[in-house]
C-alpha atoms as a PDB file:
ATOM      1  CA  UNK A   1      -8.392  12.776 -12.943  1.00  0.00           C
ATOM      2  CA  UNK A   2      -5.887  11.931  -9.710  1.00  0.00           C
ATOM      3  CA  UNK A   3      -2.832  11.273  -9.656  1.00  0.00           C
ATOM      4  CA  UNK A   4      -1.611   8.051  -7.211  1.00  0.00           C
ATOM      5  CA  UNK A   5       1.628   6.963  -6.345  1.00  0.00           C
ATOM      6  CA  UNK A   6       1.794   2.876  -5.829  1.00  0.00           C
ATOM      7  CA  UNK A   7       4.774   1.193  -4.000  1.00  0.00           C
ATOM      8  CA  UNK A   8       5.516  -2.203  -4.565  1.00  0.00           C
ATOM      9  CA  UNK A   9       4.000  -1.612  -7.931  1.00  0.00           C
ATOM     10  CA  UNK A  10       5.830  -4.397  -9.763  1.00  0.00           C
ATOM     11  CA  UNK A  11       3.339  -7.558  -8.984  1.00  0.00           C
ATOM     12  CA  UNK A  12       0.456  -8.546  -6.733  1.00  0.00           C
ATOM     13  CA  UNK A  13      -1.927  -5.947  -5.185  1.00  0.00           C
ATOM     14  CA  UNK A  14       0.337  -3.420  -6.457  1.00  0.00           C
ATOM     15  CA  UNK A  15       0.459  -4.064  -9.944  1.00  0.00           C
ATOM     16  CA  UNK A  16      -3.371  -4.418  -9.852  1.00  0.00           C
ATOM     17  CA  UNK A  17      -3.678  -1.533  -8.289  1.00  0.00           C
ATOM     18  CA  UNK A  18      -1.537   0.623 -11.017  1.00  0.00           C
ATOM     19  CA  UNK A  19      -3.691  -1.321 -13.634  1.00  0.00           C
ATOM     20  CA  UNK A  20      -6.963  -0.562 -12.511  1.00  0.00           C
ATOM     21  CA  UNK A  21      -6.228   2.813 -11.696  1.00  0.00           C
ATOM     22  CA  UNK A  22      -4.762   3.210 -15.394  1.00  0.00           C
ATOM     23  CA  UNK A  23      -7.989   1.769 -17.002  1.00  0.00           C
ATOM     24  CA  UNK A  24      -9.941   4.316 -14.964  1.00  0.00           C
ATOM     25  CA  UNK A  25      -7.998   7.170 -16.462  1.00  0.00           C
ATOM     26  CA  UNK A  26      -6.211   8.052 -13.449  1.00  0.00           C
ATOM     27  CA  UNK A  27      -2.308   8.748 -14.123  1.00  0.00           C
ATOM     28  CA  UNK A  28      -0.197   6.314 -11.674  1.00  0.00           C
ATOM     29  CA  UNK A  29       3.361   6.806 -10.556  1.00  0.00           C
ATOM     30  CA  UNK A  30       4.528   2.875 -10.028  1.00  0.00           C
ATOM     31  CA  UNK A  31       7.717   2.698  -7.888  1.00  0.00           C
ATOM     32  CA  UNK A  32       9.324  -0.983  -7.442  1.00  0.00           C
ATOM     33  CA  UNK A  33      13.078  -1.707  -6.688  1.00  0.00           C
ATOM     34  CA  UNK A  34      14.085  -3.348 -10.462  1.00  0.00           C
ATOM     35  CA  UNK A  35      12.080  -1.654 -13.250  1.00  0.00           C
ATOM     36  CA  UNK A  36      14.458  -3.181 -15.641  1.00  0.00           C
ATOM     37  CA  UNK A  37      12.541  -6.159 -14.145  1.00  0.00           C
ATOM     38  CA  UNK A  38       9.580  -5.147 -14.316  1.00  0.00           C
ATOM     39  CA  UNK A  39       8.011  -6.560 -17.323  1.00  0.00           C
ATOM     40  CA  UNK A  40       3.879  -6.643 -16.435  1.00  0.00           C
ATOM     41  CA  UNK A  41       4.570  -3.353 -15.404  1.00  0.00           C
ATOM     42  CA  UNK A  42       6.319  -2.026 -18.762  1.00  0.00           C
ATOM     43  CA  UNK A  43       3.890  -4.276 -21.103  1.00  0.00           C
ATOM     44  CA  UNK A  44       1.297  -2.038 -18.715  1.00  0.00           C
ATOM     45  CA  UNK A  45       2.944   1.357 -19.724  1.00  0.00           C
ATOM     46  CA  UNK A  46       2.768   0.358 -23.246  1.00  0.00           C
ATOM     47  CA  UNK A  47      -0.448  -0.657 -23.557  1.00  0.00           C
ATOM     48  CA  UNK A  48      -1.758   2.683 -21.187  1.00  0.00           C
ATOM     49  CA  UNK A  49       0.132   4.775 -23.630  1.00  0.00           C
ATOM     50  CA  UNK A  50      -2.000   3.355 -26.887  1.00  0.00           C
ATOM     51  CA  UNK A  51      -4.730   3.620 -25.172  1.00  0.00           C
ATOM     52  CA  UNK A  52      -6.609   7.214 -25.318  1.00  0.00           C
ATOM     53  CA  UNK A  53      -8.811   6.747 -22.243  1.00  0.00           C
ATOM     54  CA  UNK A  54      -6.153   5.660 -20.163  1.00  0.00           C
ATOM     55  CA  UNK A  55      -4.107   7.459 -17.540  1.00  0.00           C
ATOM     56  CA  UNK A  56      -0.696   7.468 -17.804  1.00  0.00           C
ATOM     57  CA  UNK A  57       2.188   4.911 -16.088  1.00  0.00           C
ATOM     58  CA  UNK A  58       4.944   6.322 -14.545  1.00  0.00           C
ATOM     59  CA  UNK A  59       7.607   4.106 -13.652  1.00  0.00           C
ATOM     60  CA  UNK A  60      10.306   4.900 -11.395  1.00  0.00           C
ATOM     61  CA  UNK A  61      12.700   3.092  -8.645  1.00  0.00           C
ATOM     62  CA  UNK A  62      12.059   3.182  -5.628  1.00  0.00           C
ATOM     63  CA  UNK A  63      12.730   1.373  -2.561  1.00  0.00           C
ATOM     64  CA  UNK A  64      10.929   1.771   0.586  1.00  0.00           C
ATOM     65  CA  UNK A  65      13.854   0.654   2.737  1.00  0.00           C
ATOM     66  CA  UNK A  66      15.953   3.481   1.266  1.00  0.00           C
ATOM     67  CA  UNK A  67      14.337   6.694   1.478  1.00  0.00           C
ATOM     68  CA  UNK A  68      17.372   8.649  -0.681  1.00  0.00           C
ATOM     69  CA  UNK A  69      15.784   6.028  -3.760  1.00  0.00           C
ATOM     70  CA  UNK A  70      12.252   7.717  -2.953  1.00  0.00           C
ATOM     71  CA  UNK A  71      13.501  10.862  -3.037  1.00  0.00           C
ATOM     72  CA  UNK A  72      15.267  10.369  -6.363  1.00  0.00           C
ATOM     73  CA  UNK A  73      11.696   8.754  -7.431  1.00  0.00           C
ATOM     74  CA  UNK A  74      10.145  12.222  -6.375  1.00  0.00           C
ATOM     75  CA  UNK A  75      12.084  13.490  -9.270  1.00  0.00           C
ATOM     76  CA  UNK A  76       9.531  15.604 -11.362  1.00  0.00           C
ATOM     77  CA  UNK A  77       7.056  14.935  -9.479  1.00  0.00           C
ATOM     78  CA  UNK A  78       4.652  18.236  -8.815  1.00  0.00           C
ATOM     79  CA  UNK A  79       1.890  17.164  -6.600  1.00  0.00           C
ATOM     80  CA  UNK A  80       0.003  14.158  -5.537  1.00  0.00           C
ATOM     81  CA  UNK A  81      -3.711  13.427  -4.839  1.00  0.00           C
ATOM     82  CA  UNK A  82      -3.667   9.614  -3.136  1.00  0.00           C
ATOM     83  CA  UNK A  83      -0.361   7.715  -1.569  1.00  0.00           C
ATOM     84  CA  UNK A  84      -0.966   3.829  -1.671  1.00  0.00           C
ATOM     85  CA  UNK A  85       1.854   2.338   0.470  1.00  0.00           C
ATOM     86  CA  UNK A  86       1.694  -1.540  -0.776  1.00  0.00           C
ATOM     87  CA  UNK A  87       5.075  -2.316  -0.369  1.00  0.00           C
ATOM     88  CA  UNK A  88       5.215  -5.511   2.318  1.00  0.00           C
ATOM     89  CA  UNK A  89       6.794  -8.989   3.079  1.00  0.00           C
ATOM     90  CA  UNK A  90       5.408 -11.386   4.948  1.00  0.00           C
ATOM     91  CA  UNK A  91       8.727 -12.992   7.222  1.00  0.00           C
ATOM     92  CA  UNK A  92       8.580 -16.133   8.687  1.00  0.00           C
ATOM     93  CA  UNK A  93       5.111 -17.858   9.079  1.00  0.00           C
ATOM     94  CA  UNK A  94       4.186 -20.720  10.620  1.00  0.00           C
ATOM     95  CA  UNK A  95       7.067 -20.176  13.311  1.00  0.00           C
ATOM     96  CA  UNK A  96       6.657 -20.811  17.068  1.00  0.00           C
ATOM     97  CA  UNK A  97       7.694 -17.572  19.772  1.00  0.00           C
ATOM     98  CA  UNK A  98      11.353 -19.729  20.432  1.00  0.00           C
ATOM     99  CA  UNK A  99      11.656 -20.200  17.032  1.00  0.00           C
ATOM    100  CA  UNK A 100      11.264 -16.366  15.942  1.00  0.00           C
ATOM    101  CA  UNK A 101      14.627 -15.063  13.949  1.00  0.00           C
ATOM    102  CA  UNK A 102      15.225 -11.565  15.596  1.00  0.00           C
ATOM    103  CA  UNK A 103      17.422 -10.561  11.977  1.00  0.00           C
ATOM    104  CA  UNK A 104      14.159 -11.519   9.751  1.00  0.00           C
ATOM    105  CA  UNK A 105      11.401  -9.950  11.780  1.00  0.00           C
ATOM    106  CA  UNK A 106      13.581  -6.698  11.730  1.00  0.00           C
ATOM    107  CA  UNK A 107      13.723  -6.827   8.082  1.00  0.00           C
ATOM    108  CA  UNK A 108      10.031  -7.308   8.019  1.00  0.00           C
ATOM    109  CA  UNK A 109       9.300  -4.055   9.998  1.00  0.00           C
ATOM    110  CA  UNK A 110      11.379  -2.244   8.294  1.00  0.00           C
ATOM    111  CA  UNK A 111       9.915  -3.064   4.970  1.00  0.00           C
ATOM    112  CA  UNK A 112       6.187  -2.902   6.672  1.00  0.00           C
ATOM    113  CA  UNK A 113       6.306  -0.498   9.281  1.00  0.00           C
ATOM    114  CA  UNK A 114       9.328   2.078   8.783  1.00  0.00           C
ATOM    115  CA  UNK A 115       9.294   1.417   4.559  1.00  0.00           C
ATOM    116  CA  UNK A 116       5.595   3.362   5.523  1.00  0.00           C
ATOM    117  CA  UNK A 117       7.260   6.028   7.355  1.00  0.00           C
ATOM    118  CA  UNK A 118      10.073   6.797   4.776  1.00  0.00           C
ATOM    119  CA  UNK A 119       7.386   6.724   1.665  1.00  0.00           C
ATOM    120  CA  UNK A 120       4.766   8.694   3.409  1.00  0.00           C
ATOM    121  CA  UNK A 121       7.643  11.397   4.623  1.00  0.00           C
ATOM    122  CA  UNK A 122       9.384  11.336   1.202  1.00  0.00           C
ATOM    123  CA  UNK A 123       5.578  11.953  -0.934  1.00  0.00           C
ATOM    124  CA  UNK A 124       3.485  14.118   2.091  1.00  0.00           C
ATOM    125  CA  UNK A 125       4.349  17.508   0.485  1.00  0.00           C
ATOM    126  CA  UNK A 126       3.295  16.571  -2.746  1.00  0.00           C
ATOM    127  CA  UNK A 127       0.285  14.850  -1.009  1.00  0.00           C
ATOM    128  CA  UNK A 128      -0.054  18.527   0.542  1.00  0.00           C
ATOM    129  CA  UNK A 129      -0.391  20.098  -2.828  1.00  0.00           C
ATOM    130  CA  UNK A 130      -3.058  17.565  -4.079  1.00  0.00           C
ATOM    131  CA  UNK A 131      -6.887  18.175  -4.051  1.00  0.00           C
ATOM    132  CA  UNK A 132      -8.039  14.456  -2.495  1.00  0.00           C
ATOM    133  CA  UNK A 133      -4.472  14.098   0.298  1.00  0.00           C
ATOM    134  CA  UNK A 134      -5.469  10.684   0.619  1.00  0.00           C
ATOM    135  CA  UNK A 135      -3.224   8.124   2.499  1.00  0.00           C
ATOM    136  CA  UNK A 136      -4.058   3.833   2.043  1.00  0.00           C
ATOM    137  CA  UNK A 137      -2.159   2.256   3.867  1.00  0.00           C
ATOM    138  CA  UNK A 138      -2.165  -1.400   3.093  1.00  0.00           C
ATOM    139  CA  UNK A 139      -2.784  -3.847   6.291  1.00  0.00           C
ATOM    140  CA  UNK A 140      -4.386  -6.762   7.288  1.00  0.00           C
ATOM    141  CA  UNK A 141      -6.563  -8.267   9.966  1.00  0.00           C
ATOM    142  CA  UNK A 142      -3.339 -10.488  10.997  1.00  0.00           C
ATOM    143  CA  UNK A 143      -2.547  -6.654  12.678  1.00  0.00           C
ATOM    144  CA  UNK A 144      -5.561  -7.153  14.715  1.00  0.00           C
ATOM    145  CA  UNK A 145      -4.970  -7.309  18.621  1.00  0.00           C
ATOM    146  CA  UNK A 146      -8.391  -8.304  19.497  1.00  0.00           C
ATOM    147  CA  UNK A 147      -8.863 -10.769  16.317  1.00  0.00           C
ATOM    148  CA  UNK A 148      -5.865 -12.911  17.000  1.00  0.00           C
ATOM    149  CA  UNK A 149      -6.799 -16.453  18.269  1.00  0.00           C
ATOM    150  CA  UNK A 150      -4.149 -18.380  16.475  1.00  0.00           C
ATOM    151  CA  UNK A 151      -0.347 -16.556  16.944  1.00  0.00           C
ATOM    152  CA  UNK A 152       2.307 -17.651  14.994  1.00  0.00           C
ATOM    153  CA  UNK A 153       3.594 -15.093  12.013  1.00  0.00           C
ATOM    154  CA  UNK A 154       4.790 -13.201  14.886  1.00  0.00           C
ATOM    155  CA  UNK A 155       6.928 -10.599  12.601  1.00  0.00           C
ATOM    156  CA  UNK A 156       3.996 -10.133  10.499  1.00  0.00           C
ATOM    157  CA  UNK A 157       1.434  -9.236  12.901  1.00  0.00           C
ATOM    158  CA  UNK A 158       3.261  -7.273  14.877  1.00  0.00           C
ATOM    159  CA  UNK A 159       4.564  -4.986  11.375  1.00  0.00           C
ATOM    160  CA  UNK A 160       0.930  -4.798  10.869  1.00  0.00           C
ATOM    161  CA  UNK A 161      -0.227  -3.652  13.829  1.00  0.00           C
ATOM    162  CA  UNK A 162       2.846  -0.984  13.348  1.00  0.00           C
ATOM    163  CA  UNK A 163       0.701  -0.046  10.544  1.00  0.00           C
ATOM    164  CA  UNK A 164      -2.858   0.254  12.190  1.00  0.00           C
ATOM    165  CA  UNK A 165      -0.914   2.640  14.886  1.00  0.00           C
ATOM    166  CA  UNK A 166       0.812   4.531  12.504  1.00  0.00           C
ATOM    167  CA  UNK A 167      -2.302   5.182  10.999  1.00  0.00           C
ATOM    168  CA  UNK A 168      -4.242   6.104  13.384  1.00  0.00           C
ATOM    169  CA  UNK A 169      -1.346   8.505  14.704  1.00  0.00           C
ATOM    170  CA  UNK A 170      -1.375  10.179  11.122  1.00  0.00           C
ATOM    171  CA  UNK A 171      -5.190   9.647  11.067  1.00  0.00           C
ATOM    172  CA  UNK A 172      -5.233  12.257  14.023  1.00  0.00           C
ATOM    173  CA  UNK A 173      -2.046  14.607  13.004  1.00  0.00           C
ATOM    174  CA  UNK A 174      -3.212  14.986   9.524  1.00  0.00           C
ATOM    175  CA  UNK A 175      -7.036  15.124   9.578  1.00  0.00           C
ATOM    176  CA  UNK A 176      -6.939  18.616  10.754  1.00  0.00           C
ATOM    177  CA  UNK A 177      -4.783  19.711   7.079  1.00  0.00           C
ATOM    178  CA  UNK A 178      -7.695  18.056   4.908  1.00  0.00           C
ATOM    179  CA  UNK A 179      -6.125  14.293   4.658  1.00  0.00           C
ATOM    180  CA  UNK A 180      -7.911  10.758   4.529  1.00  0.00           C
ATOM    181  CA  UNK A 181      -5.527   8.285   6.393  1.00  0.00           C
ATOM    182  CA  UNK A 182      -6.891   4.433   5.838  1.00  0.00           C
ATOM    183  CA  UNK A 183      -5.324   1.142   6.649  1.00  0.00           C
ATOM    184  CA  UNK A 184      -7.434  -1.554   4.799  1.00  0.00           C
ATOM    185  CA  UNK A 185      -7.594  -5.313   4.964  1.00  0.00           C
ATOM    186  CA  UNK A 186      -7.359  -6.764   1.516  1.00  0.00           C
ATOM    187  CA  UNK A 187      -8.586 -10.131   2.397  1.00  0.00           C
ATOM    188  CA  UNK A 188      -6.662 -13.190   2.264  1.00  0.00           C
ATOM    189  CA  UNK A 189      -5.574 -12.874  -1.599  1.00  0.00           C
ATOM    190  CA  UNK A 190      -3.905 -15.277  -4.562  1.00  0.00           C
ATOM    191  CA  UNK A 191      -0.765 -13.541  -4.581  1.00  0.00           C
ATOM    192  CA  UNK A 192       3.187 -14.710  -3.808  1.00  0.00           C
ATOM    193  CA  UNK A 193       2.612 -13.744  -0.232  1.00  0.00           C
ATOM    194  CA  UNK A 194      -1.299 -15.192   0.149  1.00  0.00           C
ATOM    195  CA  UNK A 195      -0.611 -18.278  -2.208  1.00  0.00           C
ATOM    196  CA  UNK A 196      -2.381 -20.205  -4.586  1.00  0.00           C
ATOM    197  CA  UNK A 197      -5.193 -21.519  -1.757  1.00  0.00           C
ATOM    198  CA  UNK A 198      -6.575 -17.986  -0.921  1.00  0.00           C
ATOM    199  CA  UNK A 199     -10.135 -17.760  -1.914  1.00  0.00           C
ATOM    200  CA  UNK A 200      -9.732 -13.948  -3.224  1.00  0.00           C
ATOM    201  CA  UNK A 201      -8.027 -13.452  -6.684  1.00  0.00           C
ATOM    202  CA  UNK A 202      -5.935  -9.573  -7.048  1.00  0.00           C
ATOM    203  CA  UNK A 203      -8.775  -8.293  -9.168  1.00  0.00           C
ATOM    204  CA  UNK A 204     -11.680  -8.448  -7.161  1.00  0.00           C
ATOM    205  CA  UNK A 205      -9.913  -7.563  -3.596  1.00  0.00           C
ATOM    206  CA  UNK A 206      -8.689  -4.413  -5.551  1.00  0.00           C
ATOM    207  CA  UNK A 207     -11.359  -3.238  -7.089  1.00  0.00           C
ATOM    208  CA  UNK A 208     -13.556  -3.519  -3.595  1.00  0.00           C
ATOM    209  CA  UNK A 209     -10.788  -1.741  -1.747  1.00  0.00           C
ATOM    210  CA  UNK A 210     -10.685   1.404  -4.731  1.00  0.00           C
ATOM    211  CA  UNK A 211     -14.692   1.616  -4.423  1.00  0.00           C
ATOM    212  CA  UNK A 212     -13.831   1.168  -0.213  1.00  0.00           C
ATOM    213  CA  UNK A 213     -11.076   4.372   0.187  1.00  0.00           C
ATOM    214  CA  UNK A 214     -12.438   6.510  -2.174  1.00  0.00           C
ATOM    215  CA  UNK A 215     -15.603   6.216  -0.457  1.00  0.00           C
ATOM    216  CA  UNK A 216     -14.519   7.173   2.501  1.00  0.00           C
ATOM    217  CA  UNK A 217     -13.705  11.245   4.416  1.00  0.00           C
ATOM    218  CA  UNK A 218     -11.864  12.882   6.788  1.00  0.00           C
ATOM    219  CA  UNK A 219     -14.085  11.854   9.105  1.00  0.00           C
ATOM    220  CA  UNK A 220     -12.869   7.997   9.038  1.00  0.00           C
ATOM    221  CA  UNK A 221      -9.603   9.021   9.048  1.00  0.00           C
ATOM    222  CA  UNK A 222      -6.930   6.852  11.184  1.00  0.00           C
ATOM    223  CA  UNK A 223      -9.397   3.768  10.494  1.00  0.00           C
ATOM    224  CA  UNK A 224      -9.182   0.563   9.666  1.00  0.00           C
ATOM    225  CA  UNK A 225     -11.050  -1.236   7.202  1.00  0.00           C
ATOM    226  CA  UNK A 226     -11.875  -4.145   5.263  1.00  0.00           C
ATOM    227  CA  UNK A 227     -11.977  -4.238   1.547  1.00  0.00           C
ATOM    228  CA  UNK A 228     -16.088  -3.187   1.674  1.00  0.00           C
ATOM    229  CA  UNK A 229     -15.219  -0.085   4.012  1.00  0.00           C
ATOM    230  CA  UNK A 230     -16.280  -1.945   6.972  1.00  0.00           C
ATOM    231  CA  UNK A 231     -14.806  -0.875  10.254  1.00  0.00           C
ATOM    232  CA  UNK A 232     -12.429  -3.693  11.778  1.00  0.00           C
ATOM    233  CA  UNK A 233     -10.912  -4.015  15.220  1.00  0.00           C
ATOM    234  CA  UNK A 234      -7.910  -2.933  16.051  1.00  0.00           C
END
C-alpha cells in the first residue's frame, strides 16, 4: 500500500485523515508540533498496531513553521508516495480591512502559505522516489478570487489563495516529473477552526476528499477542487 505523510496530524482533518488512511492499510507518517500531546493520535498508533489489516502510524514532530523540525521528522524516512499538507490557522475572522492586525495575518501565511513551501521542499525527494508523487494541498473556497462576495477573514483568504497559486505553480513545474499537485476544498467542516455550526462532520468531508485526489492524474494537476473532485474557481 502507500505511504502518506499528514501535517497537522494531531486533530481535525488531519487526524481523520491519518485514521482513515490507517484503516485502509495505508502506513501514515503523522507530524504535529507536541506528540507528547498528542493523545487521539497515540490511542490511534496503538490501536493500528493491534490491528493486522491496518497500516502503520508514524508519529513524529514536526512543525511547518520550522523547516530544520521537518527535516529532523524526515529522519528514516526512505520514500514517499502522497504529501497531504493540512497544517493551517484560520487568523482573525470577522475583522473589517482597518481593523486587520498586520503581526497576525503574517503568522497566518506563514503557517498557510510558506508552512506549504517548507513541508513540500523538506518531503519532495522522498515524494520523487515514490510510485503515486502525489501533492494535496489543503484549501478552501474562502481562496477563491471570483467566489468572494462577502470579504472579511482577510488573512485567511488571502493565505489561501497563496495556496491555489502555489499549486498551480507546482501543478505546472512538477507535472512534467510524474506528480499530481491538488488543492481541495474540504467544505465548511465541524472542526476547532469551522466550529460546532458547520453542516459537514471530519468523517464524511475526508473520506469524499480521499475518493476525490486519488481519483484524480497528472492531467488535473495545479487544480483546484472540491471534496467530490469538482473543478472550482480560482
Amino acid at each position: 500500500m502507500a505511504k502518506y505523510l499528514v501535517t497537522g496530524a494531531n486533530r481535525g482533518l488531519g487526524f481523520e485523515f491519518s485514521k482513515q488512511l490507517l484503516g485502509a492499510a495505508h502506513d501514515v507518517w503523522a507530524l504535529c508540533r507536541d506528540p507528547e500531546g498528542a493523545d487521539d493520535l497515540k490511542e490511534l498508533a496503538e490501536s493500528s498496531a493491534k490491528s493486522e489489516s491496518s497500516g502503520t502510524l508514524t508519529i513524529r514532530k514536526g512543525d511547518v513553521c520550522d523547516e530544520e523540525s521537518l527535516k529532523e521528522a524526515s529522519a528514516g524516512l526512505e520514500s514517499l508516495d502522497v504529501l497531504i499538507n493540512n497544517a493551517g490557522i484560520i487568523g482573525q475572522r470577522e475583522t473589517k480591512f482597518d481593523d486587520i492586525c498586520l503581526e497576525q495575518m503574517a503568522q497566518v501565511l506563514d503557517v498557510n502559505v510558506y508552512g506549504t513551501i517548507r513541508s513540500t521542499r523538506v518531503f519532495l525527494p522522498f515524494l520523487k522516489k515514490g510510485a503515486d508523487k502525489r501533492i494535496v494541498n489543503i484549501s478552501s473556497l474562502m481562496g477563491s478570487i471570483s467566489d468572494n462576495s462577502s470579504g472579511h477573514y482577510s488573512g485567511y483568504r488571502v493565505s489561501k489563495t497563496g495556496v491555489n497559486m502555489l499549486t498551480r505553480n507546482l501543478g505546472s513545474e512538477l507535472g512534467e516529473l510524474g506528480f499530481t499537485v491538488l488543492a481541495l476544498h474540504p467544505g465548511w467542516v465541524q472542526t476547532d477552526m469551522g466550529g460546532p455550526a458547520a453542516p459537514l462532520n471530519a468523517t464524511d468531508s475526508v473520506r469524499s476528499m480521499i475518493r476525490a485526489f486519488q481519483a484524480k492524474t497528472v492531467a488535473d494537476s495545479g487544480g483546484f477542487f472540491d471534496r467530490f473532485g469538482k473543478a472550482l474557481p480560482f
